[in-house]
Protein backbone atom coordinates (compact mmCIF):
# COMPACT_ATOMS: atom_id res chain seq x y z
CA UNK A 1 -19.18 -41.82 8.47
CA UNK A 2 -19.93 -38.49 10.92
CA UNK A 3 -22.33 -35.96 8.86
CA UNK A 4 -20.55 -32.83 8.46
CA UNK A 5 -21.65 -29.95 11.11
CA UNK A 6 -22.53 -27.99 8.03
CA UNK A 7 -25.07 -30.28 6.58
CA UNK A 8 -28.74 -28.79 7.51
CA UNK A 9 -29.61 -25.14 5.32
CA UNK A 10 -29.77 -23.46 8.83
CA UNK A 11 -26.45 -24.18 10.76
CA UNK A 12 -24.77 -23.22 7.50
CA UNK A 13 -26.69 -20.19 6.81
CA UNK A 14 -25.94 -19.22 10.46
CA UNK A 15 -22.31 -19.94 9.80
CA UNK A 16 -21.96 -18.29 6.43
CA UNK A 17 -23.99 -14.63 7.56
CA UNK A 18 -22.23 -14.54 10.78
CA UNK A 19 -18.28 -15.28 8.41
CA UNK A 20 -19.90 -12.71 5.77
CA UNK A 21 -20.69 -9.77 8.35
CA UNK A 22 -17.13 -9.98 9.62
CA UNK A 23 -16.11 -9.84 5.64
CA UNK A 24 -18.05 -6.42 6.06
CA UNK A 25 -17.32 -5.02 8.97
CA UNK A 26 -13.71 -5.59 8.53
CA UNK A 27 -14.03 -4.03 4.73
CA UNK A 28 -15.50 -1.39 6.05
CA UNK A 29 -12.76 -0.48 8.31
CA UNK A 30 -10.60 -0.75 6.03
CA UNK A 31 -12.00 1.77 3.72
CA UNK A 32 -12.34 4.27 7.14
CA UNK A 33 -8.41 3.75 8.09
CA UNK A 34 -7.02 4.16 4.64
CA UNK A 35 -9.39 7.30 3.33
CA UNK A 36 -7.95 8.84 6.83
CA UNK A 37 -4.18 8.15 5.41
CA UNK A 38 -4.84 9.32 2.01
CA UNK A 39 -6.65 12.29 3.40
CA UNK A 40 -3.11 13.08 5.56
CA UNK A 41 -0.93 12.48 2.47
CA UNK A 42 -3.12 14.41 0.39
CA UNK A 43 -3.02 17.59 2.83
CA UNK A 44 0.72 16.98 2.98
CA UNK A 45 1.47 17.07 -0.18
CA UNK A 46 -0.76 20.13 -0.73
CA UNK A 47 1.00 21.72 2.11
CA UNK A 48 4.72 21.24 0.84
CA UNK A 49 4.05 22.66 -2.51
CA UNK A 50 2.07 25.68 -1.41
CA UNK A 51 4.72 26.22 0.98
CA UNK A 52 7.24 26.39 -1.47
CA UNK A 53 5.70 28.45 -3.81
CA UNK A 54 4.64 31.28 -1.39
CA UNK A 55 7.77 31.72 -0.34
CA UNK A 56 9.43 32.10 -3.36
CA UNK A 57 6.95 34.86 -4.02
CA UNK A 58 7.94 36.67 -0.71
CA UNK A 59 11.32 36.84 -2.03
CA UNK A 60 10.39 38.23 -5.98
CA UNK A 61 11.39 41.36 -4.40
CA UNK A 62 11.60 42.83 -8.14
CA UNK A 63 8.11 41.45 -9.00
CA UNK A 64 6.69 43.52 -6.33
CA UNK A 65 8.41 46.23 -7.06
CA UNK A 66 6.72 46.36 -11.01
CA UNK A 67 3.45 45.94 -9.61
CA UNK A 68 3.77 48.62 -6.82
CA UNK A 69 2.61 46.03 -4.26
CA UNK A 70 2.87 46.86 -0.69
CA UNK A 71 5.43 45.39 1.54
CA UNK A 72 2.90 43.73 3.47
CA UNK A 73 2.34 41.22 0.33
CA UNK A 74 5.75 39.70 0.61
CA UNK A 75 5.82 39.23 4.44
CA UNK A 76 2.20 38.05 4.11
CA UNK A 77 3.28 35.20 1.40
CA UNK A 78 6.49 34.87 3.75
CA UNK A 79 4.10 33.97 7.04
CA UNK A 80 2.03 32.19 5.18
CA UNK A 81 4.90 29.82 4.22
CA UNK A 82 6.45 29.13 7.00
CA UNK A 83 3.21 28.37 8.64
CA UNK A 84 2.41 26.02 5.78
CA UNK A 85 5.77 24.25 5.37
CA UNK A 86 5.60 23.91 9.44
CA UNK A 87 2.12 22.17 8.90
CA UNK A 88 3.13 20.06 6.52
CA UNK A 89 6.07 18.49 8.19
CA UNK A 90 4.01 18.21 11.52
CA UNK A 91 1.28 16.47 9.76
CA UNK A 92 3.89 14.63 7.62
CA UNK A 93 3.95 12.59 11.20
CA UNK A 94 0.54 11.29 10.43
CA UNK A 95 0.98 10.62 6.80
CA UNK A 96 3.97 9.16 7.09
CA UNK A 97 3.58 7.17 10.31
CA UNK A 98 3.63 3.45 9.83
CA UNK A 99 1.05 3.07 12.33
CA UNK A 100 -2.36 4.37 10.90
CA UNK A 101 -1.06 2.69 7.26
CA UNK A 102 -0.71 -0.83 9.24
CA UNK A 103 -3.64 -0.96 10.92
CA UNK A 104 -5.67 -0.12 7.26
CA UNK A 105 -3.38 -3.02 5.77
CA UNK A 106 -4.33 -5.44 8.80
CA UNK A 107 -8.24 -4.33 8.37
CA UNK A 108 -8.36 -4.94 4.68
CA UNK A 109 -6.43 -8.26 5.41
CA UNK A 110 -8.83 -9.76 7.88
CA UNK A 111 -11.84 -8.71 5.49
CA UNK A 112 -10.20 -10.25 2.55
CA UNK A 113 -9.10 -13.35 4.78
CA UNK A 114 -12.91 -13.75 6.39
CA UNK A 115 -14.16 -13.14 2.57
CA UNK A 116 -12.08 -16.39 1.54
CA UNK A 117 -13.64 -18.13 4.45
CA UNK A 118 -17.19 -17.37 3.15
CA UNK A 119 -16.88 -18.27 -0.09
CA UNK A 120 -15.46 -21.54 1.00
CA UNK A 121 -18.47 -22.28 2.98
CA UNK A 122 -20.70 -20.86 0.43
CA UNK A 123 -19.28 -23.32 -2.04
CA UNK A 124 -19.04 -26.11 0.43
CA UNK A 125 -15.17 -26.45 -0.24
CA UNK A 126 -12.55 -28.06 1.92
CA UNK A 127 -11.99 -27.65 4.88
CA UNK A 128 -15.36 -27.10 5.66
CA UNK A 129 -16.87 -29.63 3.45
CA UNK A 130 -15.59 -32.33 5.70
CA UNK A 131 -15.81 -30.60 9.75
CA UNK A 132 -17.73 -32.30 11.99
CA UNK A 133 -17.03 -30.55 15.14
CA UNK A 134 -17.08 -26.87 16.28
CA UNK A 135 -13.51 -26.27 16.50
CA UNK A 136 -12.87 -27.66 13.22
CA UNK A 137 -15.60 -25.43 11.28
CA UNK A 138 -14.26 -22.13 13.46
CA UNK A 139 -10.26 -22.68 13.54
CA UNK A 140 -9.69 -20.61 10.95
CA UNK A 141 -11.56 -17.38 11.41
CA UNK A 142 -10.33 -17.43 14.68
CA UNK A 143 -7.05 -16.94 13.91
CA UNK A 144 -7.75 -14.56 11.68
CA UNK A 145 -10.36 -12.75 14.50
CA UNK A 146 -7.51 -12.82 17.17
CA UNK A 147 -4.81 -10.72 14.61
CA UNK A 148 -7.54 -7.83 14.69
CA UNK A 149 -8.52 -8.10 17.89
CA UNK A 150 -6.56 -5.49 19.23
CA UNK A 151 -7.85 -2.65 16.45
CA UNK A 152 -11.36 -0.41 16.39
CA UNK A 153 -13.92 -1.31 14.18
CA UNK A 154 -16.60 -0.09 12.47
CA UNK A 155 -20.39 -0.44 13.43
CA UNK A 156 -22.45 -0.88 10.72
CA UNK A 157 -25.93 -1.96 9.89
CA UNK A 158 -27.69 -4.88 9.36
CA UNK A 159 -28.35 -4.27 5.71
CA UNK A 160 -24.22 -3.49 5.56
CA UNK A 161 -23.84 -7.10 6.75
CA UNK A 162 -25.28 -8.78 4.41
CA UNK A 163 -24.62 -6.97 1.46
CA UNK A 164 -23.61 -9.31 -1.57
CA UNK A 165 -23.84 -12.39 0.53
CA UNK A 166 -24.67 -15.76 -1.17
CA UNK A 167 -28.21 -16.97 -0.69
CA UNK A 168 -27.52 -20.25 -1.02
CA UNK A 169 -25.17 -22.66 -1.59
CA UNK A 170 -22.69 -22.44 -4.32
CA UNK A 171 -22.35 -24.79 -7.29
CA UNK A 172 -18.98 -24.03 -9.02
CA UNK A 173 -20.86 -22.28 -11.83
CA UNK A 174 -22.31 -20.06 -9.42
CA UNK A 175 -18.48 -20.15 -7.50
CA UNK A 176 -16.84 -19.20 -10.91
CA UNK A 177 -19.70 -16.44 -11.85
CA UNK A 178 -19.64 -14.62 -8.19
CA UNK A 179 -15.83 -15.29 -7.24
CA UNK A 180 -13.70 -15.53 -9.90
CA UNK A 181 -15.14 -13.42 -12.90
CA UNK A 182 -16.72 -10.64 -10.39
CA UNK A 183 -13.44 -10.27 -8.73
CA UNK A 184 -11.50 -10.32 -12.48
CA UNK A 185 -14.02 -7.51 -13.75
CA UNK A 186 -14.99 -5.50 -10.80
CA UNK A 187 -12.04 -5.45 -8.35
CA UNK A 188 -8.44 -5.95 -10.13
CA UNK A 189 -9.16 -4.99 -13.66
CA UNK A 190 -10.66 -1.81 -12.39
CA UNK A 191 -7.67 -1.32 -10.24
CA UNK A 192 -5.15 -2.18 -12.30
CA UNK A 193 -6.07 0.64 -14.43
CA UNK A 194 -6.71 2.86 -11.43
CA UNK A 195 -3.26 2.54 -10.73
CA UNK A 196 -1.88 2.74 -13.86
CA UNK A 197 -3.49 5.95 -14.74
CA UNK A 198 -1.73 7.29 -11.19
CA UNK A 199 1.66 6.10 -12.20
CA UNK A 200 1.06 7.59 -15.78
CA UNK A 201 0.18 10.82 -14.30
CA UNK A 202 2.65 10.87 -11.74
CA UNK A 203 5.55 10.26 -14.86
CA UNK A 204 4.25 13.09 -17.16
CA UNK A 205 4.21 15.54 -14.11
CA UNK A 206 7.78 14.50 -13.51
CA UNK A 207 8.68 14.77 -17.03
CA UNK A 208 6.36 18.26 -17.28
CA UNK A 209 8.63 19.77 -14.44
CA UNK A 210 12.09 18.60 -15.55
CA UNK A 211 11.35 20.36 -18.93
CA UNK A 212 10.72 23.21 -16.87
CA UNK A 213 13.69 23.14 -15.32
CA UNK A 214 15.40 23.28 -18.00
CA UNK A 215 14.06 25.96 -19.47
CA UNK A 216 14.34 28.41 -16.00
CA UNK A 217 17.56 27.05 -15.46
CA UNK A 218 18.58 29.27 -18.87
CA UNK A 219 16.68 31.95 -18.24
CA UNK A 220 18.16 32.24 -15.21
CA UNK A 221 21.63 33.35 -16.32
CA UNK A 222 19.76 36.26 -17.54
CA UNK A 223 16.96 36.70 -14.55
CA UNK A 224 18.52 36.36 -11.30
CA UNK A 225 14.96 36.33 -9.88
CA UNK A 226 14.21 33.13 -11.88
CA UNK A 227 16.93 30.99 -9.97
CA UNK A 228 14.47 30.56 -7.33
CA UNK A 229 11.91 29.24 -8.87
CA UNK A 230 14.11 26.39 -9.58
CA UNK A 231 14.14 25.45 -5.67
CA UNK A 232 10.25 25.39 -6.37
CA UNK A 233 10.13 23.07 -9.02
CA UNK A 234 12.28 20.78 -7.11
CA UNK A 235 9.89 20.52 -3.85
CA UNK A 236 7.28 19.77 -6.28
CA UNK A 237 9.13 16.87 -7.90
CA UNK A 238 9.64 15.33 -4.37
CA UNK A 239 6.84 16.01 -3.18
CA UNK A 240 5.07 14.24 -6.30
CA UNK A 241 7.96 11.63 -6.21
CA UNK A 242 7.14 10.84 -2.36
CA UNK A 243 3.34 10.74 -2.78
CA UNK A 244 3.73 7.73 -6.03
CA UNK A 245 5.90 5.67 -3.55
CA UNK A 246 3.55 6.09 -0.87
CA UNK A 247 0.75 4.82 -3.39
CA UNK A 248 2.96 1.83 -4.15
CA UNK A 249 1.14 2.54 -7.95
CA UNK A 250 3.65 0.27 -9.74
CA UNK A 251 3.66 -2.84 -7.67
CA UNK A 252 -0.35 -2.56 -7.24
CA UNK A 253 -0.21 -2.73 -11.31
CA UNK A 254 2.19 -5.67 -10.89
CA UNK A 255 0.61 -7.65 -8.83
CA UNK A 256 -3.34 -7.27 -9.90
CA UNK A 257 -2.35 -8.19 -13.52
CA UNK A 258 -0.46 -11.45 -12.78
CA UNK A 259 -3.56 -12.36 -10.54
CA UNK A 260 -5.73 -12.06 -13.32
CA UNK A 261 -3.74 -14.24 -15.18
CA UNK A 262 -3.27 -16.99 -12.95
CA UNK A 263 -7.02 -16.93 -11.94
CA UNK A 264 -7.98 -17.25 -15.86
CA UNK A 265 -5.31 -19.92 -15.71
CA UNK A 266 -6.90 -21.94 -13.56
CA UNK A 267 -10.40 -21.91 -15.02
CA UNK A 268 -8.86 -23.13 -18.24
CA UNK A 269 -7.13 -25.92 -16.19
CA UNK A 270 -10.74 -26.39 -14.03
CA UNK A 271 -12.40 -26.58 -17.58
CA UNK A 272 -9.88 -29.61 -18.61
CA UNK A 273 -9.62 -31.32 -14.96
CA UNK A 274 -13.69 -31.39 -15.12
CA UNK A 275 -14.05 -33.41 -18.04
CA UNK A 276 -12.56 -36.41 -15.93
CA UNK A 277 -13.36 -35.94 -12.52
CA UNK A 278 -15.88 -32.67 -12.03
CA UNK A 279 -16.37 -33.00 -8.35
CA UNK A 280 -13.00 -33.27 -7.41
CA UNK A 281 -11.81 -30.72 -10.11
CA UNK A 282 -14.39 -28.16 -8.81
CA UNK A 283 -12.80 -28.53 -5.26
CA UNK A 284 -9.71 -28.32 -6.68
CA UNK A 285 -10.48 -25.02 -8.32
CA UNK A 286 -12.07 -23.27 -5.48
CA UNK A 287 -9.50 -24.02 -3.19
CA UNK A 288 -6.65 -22.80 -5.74
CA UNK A 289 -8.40 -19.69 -6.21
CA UNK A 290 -8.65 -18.80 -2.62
CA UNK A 291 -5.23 -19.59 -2.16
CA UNK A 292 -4.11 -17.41 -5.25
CA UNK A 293 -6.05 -14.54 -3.68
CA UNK A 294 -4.43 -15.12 -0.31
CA UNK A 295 -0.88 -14.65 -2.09
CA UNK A 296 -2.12 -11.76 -3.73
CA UNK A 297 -3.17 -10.21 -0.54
CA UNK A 298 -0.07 -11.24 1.50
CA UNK A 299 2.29 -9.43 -1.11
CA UNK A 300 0.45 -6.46 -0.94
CA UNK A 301 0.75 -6.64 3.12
CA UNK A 302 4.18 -7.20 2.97
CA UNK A 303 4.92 -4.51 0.73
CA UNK A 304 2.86 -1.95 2.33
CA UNK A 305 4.13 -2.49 6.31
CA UNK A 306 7.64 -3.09 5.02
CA UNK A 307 10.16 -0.27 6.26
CA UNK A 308 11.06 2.46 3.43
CA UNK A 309 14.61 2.01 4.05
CA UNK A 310 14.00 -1.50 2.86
């Protein structure tokens, strides 16, 4: 029978640090493209809505009038609107772009793939539990190196490398502990709610406007100068509406709970399976998991590079 290529401590440590420093590099990344993206939506959506309301302002000619403000005041507020409005749909380009939004979506993916990988080899799971030759043990994270290979990464430091990475190998105590119930509790619990709390806050500012609305809509039979303000609230409710689809809040929600579930599914099922067979149930287990996060991470490509006319 050939010895695995992974059998001394030092060819898999070597393996495992050099798999785990991609994990972080490409994490890393990640994190860089997608703050840039939020950043651009952010100053977008800032943009729009002071745009909006400054020049409604330059038009309250009868405001201006009760204060005694200068004329200067209105064509200020006027300026300054067009010149934000202009910014906004200029910068809209990168915000909106599918390009800088992709390439964060393909970073996080290859972190989260070469993550898998590690904790495969950390746990001594198939395939790696069984290559014997060089190809074999590297197949996979080449694949998954040569659909980034065309995108800028980070440099970061040593210490960034190895941050979090197992010491040693894995039993599937250790597998469940680090893997499963740290990725339950600190990753898609916490953004679960994260994202909830968005779409929450995203509805009541909805519903906060459209009762406002209402209530200028009747005042303005009375106050001419009102009717404007209507225009305003508008803008803000698509502006508001544009940045919660952008977020993708409700399918995040969606998608993080019914991974929880199936991952606390399958412990129950490991727990069973075990009582029979352990070795073969822990395999099992580890290689459902990985699998089960690899779905989770290929619906939330798919939705996030898909077109919005789609």
């Amino acid at each position: 029978m050939s010895t695995t290529i992974l059998a001394d401590k030092t060819s898999w440590e070597s393996v495992l640090k050099n798999t785990w420093a991609q994990y972080r590099t490409w994490a890393i990344t990640s994190r860089a493209y997608q703050n840039d993206v939020t950043r651009w939506r952010n100053v977008v959506l800032i943009l729009s809505i002071a745009g909006a309301i400054l020049g409604t302002l330059s038009q309250q000619t009868t405001l201006w009038s009760v204060l005694k403000a200068p004329p200067l005041i209105a064509t200020t507020f006027g300026l300054i609107s067009g010149f934000a409005l202009g910014l906004a749909a200029y910068f809209s380009q990168q915000a909106l772009s599918p390009d800088p939004e992709a390439k964060a979506v393909r970073a996080r993916s290859a972190a989260e793939a070469f993550k898998s990988e590690a904790y495969l080899l950390a746990a001594n799971a198939p395939p790696y539990d069984t290559a014997t030759t060089v190809a074999e043990l590297t197949a996979r994270t080449d694949r998954v190196r040569e659909a980034v290979a065309n995108l800028a990464r980070k440099t970061i430091t040593t210490a960034q490398e190895t941050a979090g990475m197992p010491t040693d190998r894995l039993s599937v105590d250790d597998y469940i502990k680090l893997r499963i119930d740290e990725q339950i509790d600190t990753y898609y619990i916490p953004r679960a709610r994260e994202n909830a709390q968005k779409l929450a806050l995203g509805k009541y500012l909805s519903l906060a406007l459209g009762a406002l609305a209402v209530v200028f809509g009747l005042l303005s039979s009375k106050y001419a100068s009102i009717a404007g303000w209507l225009a305003v609230i508008g803008t803000i409710t698509a502006a508001i509406a544009a940045r919660q689809y952008s977020g993708r809040y409700q399918f995040l929600v969606i998608s993080y709970q019914a991974t929880i579930e199936r991952l606390k599914w399958l412990k129950t099922e490991w727990a069973l399976a075990s009582k029979a067979d352990p070795t073969a149930a822990g395999k099992a287990l580890i290689v459902a998991v990985e699998e089960t996060i690899s779905t989770e991470n290929s619906g939330w490509m798919a939705e996030f590079t898909k077109k919005p006319e789609s």
